[in-house]
PDB file of N, CA and C in Angstrom:
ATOM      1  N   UNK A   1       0.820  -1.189   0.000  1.00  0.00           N
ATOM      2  CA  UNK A   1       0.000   0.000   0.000  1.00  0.00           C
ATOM      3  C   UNK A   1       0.869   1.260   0.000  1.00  0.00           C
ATOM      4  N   UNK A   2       1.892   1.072   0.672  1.00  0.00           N
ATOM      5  CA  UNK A   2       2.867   2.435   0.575  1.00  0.00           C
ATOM      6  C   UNK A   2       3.224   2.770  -0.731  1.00  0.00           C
ATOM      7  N   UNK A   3       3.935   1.571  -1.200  1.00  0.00           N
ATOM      8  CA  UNK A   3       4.386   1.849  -2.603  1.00  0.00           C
ATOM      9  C   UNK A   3       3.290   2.752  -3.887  1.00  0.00           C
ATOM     10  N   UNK A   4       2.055   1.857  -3.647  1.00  0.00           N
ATOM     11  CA  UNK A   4       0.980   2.683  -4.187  1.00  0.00           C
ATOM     12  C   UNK A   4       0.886   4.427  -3.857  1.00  0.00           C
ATOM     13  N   UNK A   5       0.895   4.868  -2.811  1.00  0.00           N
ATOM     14  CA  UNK A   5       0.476   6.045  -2.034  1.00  0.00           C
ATOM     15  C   UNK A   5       2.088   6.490  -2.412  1.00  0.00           C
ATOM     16  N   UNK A   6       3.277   6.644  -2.634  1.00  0.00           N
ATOM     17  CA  UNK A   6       4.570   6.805  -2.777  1.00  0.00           C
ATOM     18  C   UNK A   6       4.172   7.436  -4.703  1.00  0.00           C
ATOM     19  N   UNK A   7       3.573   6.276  -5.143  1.00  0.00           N
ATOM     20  CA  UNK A   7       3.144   6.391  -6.494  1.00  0.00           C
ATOM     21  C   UNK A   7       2.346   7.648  -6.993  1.00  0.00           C
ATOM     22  N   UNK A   8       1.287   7.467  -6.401  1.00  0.00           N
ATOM     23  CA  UNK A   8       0.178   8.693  -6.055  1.00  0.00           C
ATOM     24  C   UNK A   8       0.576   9.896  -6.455  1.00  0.00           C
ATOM     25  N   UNK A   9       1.482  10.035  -4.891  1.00  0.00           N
ATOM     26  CA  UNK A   9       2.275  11.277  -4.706  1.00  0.00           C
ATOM     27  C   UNK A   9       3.345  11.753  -5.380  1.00  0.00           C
ATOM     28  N   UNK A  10       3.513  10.955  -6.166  1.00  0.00           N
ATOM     29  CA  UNK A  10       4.794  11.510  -7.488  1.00  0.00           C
ATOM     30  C   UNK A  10       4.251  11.698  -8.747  1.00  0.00           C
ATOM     31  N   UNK A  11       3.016  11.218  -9.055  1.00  0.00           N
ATOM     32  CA  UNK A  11       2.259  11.689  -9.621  1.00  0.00           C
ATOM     33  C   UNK A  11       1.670  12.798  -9.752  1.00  0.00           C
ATOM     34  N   UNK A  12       1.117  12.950  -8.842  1.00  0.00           N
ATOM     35  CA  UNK A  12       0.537  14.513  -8.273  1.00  0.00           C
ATOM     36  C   UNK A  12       1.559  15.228  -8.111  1.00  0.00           C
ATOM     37  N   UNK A  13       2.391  15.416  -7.394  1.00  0.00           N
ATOM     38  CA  UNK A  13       3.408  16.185  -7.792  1.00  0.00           C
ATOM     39  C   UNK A  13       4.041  16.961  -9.058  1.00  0.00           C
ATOM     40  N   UNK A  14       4.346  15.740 -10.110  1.00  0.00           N
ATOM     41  CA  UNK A  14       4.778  15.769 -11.178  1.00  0.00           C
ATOM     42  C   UNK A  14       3.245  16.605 -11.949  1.00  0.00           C
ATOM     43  N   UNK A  15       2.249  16.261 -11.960  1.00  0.00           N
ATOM     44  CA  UNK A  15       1.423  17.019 -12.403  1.00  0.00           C
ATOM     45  C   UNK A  15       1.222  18.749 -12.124  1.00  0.00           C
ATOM     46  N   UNK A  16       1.359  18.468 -10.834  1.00  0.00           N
ATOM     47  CA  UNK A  16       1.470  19.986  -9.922  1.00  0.00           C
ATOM     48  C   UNK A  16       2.693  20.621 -10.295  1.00  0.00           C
ATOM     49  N   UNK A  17       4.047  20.218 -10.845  1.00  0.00           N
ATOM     50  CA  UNK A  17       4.595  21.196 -10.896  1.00  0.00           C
ATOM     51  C   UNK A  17       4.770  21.400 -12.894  1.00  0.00           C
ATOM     52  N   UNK A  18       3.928  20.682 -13.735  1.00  0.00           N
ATOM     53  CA  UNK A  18       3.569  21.078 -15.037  1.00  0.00           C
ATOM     54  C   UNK A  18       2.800  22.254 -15.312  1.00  0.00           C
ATOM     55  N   UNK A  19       1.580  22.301 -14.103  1.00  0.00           N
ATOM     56  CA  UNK A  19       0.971  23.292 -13.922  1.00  0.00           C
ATOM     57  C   UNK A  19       1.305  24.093 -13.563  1.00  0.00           C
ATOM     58  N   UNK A  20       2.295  24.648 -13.009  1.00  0.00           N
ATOM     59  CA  UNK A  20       2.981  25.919 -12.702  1.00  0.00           C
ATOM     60  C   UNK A  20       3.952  26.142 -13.547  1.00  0.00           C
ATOM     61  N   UNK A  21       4.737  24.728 -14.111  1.00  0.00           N
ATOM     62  CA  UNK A  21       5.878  25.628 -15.228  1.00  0.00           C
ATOM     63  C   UNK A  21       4.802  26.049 -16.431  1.00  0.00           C
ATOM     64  N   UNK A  22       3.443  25.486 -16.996  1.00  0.00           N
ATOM     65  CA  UNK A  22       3.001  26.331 -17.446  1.00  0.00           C
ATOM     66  C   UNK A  22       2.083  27.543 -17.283  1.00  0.00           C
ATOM     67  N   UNK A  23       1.712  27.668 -16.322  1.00  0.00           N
ATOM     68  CA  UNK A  23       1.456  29.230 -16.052  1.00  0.00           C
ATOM     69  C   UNK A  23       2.547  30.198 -15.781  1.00  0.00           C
ATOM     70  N   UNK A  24       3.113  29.477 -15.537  1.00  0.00           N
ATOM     71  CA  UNK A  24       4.521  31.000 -15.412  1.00  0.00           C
ATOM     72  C   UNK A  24       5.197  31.209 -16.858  1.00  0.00           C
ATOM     73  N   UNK A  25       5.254  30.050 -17.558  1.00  0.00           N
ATOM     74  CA  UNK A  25       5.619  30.606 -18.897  1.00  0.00           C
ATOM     75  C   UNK A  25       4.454  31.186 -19.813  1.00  0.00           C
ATOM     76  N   UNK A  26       3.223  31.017 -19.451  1.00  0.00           N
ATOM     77  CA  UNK A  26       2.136  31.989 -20.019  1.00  0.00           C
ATOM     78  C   UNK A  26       2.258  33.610 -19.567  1.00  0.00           C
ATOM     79  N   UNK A  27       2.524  33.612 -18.229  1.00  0.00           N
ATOM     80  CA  UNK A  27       2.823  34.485 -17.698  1.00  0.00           C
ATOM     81  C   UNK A  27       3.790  34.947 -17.942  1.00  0.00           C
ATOM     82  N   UNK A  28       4.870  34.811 -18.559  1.00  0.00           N
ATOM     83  CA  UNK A  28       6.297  35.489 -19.368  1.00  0.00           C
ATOM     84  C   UNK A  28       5.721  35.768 -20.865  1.00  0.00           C
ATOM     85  N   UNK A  29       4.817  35.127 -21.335  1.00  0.00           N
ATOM     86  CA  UNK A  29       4.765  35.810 -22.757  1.00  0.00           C
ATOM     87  C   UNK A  29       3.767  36.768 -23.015  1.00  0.00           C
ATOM     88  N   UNK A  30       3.294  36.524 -21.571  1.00  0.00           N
ATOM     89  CA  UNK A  30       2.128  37.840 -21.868  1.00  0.00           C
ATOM     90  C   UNK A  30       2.921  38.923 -20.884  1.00  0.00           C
ATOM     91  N   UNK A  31       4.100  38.622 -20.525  1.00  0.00           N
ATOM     92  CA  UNK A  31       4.694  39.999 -19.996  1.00  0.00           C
ATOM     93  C   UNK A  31       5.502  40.181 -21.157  1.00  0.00           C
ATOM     94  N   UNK A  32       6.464  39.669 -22.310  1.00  0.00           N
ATOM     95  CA  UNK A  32       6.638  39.628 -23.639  1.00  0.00           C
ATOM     96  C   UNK A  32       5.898  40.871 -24.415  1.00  0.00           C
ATOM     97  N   UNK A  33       4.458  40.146 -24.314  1.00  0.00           N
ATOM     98  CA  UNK A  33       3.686  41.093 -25.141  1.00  0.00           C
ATOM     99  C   UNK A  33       3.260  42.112 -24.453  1.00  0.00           C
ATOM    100  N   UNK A  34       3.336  42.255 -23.646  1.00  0.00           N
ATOM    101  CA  UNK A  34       2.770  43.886 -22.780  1.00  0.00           C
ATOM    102  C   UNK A  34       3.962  44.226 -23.062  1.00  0.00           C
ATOM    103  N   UNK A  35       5.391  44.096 -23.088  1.00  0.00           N
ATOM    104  CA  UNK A  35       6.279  44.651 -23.271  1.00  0.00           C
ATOM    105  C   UNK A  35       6.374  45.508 -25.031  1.00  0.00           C
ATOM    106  N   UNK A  36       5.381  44.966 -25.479  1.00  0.00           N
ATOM    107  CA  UNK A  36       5.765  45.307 -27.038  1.00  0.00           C
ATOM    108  C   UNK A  36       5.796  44.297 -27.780  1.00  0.00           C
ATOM    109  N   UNK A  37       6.329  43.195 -27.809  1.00  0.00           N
ATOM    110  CA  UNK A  37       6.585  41.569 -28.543  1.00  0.00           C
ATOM    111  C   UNK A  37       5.273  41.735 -29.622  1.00  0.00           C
ATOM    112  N   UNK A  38       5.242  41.137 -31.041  1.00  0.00           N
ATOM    113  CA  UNK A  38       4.488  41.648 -31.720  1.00  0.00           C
ATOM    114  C   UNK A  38       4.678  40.314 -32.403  1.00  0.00           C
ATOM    115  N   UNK A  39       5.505  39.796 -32.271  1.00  0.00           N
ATOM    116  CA  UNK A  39       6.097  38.441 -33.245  1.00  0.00           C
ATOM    117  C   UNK A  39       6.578  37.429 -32.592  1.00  0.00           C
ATOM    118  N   UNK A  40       6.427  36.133 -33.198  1.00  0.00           N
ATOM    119  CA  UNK A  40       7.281  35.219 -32.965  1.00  0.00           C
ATOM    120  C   UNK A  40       8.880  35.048 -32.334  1.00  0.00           C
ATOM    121  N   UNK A  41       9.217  36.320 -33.144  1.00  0.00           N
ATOM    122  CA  UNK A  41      10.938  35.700 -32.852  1.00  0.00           C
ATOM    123  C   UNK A  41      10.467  37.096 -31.589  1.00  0.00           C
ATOM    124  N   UNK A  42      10.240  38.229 -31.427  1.00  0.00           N
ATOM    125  CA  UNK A  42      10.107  39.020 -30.584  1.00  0.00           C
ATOM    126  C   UNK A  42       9.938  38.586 -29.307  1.00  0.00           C
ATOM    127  N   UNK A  43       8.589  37.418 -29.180  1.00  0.00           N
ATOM    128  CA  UNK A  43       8.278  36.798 -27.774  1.00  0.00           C
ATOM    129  C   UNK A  43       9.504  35.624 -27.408  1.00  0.00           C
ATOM    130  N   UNK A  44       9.603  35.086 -28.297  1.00  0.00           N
ATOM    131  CA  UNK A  44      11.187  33.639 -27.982  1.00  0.00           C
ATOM    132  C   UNK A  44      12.377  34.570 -27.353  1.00  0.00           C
ATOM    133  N   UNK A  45      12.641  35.482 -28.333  1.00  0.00           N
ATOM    134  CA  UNK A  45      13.830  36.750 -27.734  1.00  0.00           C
ATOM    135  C   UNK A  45      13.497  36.883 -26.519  1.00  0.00           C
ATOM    136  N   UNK A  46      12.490  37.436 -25.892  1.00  0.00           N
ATOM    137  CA  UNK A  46      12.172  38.112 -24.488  1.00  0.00           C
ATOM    138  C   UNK A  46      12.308  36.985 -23.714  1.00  0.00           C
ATOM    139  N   UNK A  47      11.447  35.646 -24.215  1.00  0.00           N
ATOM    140  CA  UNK A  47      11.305  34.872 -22.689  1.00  0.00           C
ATOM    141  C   UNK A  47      12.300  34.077 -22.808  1.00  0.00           C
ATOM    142  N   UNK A  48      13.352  33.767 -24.055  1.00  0.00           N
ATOM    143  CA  UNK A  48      14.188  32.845 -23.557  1.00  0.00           C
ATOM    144  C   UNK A  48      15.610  33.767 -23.935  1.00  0.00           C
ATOM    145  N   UNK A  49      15.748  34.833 -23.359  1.00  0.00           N
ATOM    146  CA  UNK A  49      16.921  35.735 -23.993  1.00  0.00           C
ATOM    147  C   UNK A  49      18.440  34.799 -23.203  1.00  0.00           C
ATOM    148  N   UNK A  50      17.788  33.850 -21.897  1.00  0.00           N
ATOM    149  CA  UNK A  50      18.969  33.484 -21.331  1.00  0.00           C
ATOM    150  C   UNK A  50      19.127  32.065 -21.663  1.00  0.00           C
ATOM    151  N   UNK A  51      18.501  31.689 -23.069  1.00  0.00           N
ATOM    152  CA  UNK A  51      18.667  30.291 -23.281  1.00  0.00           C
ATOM    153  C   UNK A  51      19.607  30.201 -24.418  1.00  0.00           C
ATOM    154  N   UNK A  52      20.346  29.626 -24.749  1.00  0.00           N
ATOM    155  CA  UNK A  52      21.228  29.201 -25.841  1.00  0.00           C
ATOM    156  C   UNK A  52      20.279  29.233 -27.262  1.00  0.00           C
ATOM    157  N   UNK A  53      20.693  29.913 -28.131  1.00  0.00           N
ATOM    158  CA  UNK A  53      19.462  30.078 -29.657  1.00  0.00           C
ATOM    159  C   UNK A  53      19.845  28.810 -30.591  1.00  0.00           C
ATOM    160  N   UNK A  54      20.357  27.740 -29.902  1.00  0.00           N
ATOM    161  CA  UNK A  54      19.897  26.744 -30.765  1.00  0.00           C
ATOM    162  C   UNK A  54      18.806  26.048 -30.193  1.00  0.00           C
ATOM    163  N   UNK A  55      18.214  26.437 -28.718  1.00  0.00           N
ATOM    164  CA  UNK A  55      16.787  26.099 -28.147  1.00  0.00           C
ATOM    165  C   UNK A  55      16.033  26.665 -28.911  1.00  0.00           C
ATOM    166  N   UNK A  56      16.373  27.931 -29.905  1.00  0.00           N
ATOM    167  CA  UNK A  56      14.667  28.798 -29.326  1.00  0.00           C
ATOM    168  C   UNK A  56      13.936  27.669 -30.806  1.00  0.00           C
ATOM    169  N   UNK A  57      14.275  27.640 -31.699  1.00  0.00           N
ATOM    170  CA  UNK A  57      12.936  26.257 -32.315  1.00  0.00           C
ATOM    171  C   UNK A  57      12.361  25.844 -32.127  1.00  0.00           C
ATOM    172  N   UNK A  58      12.902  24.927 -31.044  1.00  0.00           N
ATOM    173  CA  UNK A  58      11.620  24.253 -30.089  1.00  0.00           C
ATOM    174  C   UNK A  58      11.254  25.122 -29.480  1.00  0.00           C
ATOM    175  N   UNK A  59      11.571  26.255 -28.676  1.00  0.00           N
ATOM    176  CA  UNK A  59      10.934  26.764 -27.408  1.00  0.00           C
ATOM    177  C   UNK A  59       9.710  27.916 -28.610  1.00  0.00           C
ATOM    178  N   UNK A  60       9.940  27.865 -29.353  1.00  0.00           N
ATOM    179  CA  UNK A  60       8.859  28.844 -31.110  1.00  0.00           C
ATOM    180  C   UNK A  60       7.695  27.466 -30.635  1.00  0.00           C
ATOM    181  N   UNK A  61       8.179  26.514 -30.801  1.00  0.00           N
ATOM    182  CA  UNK A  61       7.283  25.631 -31.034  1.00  0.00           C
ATOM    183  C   UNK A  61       6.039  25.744 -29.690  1.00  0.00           C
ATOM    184  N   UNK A  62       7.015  26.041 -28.552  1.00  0.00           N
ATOM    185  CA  UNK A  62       6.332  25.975 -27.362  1.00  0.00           C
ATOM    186  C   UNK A  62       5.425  26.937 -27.182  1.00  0.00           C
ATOM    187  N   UNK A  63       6.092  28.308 -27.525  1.00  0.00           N
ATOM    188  CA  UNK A  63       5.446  29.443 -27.504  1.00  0.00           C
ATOM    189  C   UNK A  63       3.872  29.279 -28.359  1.00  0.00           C
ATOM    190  N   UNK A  64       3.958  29.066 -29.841  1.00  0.00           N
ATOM    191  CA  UNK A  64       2.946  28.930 -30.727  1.00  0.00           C
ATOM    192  C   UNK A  64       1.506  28.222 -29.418  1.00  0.00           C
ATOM    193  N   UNK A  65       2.102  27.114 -29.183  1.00  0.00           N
ATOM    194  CA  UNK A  65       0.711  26.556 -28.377  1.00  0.00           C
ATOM    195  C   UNK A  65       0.312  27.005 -27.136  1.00  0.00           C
ATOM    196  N   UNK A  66       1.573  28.172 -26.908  1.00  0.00           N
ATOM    197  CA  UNK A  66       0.662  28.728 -25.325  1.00  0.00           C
ATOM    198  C   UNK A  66      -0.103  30.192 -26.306  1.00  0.00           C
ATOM    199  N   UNK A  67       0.403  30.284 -27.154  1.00  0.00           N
ATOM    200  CA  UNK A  67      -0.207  31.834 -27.701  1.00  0.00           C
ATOM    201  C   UNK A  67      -1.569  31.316 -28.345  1.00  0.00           C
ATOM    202  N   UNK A  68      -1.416  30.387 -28.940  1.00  0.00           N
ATOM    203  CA  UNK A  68      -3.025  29.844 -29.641  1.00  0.00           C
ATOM    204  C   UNK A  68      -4.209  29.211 -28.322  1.00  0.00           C
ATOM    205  N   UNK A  69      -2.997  29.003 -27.210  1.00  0.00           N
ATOM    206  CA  UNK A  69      -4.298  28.442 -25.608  1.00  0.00           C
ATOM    207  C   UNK A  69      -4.356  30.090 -25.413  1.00  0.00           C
ATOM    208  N   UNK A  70      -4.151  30.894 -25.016  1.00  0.00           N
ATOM    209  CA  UNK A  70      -4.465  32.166 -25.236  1.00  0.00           C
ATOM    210  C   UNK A  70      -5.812  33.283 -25.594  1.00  0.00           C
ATOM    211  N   UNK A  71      -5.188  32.845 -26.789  1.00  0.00           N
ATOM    212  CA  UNK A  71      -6.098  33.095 -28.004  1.00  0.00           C
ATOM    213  C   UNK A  71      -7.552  32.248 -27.384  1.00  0.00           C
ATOM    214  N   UNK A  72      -7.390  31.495 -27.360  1.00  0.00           N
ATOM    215  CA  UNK A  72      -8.489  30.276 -27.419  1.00  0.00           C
ATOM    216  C   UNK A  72      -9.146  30.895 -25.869  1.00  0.00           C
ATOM    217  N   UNK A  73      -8.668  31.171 -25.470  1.00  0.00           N
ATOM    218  CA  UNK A  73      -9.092  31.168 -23.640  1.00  0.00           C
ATOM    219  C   UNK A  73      -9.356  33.201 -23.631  1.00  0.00           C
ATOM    220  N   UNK A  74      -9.299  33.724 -25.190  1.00  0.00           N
ATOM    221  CA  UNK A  74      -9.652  35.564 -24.798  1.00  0.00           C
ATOM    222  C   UNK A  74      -8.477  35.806 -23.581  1.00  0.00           C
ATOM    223  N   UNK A  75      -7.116  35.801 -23.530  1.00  0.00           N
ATOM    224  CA  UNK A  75      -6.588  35.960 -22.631  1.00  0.00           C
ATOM    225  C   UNK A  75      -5.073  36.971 -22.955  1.00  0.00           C
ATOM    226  N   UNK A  76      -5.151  37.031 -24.512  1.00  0.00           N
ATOM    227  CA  UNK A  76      -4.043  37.484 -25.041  1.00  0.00           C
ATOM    228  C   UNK A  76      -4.981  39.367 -25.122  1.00  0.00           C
ATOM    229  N   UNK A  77      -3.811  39.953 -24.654  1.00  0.00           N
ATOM    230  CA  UNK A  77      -4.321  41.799 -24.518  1.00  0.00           C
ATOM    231  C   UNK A  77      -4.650  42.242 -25.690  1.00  0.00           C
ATOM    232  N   UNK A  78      -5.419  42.791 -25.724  1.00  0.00           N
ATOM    233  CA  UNK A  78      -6.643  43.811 -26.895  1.00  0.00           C
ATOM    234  C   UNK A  78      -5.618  44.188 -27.968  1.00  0.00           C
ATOM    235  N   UNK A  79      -4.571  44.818 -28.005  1.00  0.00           N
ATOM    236  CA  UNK A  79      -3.649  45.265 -28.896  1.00  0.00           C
ATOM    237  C   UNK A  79      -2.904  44.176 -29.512  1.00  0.00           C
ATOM    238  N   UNK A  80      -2.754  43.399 -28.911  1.00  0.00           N
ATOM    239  CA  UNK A  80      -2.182  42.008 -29.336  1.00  0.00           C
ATOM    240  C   UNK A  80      -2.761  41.515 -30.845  1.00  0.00           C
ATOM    241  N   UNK A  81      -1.987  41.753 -31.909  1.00  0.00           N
ATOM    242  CA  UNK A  81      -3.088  41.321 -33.233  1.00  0.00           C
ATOM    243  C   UNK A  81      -2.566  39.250 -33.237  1.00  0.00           C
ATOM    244  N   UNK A  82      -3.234  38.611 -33.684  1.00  0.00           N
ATOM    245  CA  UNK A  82      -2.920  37.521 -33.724  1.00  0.00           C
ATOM    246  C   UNK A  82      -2.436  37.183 -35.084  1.00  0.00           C
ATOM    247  N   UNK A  83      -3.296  38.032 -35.925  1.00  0.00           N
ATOM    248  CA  UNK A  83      -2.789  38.036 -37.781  1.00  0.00           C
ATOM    249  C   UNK A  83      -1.334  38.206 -37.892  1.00  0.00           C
ATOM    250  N   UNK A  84      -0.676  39.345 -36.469  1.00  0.00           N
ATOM    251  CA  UNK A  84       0.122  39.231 -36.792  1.00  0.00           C
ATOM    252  C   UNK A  84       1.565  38.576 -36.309  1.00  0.00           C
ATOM    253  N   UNK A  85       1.380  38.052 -35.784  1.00  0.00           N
ATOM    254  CA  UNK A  85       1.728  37.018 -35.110  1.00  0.00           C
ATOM    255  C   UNK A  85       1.733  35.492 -35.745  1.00  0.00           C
ATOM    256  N   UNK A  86       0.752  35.387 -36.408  1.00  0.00           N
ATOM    257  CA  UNK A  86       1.251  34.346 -37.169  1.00  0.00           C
ATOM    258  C   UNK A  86       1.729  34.451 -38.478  1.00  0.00           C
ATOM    259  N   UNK A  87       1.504  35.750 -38.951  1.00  0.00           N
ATOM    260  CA  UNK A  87       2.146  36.185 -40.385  1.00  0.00           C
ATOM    261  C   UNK A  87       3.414  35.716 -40.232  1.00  0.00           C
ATOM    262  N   UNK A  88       4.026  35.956 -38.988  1.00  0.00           N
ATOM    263  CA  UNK A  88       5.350  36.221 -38.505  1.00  0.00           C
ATOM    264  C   UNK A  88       6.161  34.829 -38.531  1.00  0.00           C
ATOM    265  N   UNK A  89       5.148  33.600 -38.575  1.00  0.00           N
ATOM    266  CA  UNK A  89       5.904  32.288 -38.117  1.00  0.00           C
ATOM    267  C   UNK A  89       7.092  31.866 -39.089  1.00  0.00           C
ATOM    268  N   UNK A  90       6.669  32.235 -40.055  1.00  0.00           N
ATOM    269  CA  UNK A  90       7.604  31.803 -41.956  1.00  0.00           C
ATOM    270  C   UNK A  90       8.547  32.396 -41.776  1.00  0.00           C
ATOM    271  N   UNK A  91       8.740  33.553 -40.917  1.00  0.00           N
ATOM    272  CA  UNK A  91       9.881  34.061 -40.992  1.00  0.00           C
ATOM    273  C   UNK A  91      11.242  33.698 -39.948  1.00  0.00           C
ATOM    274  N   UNK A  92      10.428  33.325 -39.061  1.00  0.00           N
ATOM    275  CA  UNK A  92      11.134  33.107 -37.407  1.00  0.00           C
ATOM    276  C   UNK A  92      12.326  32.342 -38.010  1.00  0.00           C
ATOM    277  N   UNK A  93      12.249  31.291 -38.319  1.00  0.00           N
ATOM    278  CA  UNK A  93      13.630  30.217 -38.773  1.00  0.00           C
ATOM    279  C   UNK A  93      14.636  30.668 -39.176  1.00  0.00           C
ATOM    280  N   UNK A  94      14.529  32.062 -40.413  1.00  0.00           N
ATOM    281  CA  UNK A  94      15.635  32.997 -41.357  1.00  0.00           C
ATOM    282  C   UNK A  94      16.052  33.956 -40.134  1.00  0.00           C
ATOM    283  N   UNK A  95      15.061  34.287 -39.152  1.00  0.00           N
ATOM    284  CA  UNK A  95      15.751  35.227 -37.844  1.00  0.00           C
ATOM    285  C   UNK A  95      16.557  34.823 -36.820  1.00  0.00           C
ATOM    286  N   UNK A  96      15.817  33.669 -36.554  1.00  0.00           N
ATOM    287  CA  UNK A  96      16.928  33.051 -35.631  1.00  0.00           C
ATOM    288  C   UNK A  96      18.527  32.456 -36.344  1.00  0.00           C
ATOM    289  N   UNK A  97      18.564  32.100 -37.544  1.00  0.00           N
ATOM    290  CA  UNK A  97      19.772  32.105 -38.163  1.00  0.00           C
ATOM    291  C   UNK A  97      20.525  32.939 -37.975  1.00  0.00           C
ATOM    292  N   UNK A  98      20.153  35.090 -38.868  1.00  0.00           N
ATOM    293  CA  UNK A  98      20.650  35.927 -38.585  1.00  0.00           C
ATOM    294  C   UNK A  98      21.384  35.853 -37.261  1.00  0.00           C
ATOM    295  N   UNK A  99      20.261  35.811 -36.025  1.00  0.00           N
ATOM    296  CA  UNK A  99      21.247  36.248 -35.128  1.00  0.00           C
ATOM    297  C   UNK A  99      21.895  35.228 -34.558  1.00  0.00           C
ATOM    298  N   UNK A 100      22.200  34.088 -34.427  1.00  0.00           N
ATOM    299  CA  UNK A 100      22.917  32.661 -34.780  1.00  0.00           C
ATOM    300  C   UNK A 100      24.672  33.619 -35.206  1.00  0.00           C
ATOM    301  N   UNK A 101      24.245  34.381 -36.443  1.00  0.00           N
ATOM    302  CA  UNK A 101      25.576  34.661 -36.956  1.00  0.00           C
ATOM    303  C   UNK A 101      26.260  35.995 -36.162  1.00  0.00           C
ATOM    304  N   UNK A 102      25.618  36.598 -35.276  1.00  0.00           N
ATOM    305  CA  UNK A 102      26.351  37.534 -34.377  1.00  0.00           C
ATOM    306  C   UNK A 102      27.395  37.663 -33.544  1.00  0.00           C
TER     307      UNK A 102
END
């Protein structure tokens, strides 16, 4: 029975702390975009400025599905255009290269 209840609780745990790494990274891209962030590579720049830029791809990838739960949930700010924001995705890959070469 312990082992079960040991189980449980690492479970729940592990769930409990998904739920907070994603609200706090919702909570960084909507401080992103209150900051100005208008784009793709704009919001990856802000929230992962201290990550190595051969992450930010995936972390584009990550961003896209918290900005479309967002979207989806009326939670992204009034000025926030979404058109443009995804206009922006085709380009992200040729930007993050550029600055790759800095």
């Amino acid at each position: 029975m312990e082992r079960i209840t040991v189980g449980y609780f690492s479970l729940f745990f592990t769930i409990l702390l998904h739920c907070r790494n994603r609200r706090n990274r919702e909570a960084s891209i909507l401080r992103a975009i209150d900051d100005g962030a208008e784009t793709l590579f704009d919001i990856v720049a802000n929230v992962y400025s201290g990550v190595d830029r051969s992450f930010w791809i995936p972390a584009a990838s990550n961003v896209r599905l918290h900005v479309d739960h967002l979207a989806q949930q009326n939670k992204l700010p009034k000025g926030f255009s979404i058109e443009t924001f995804n206009c922006s995705l085709v380009e992200f890959a040729g930007m993050v290269g550029k600055s790759d070469s800095k």
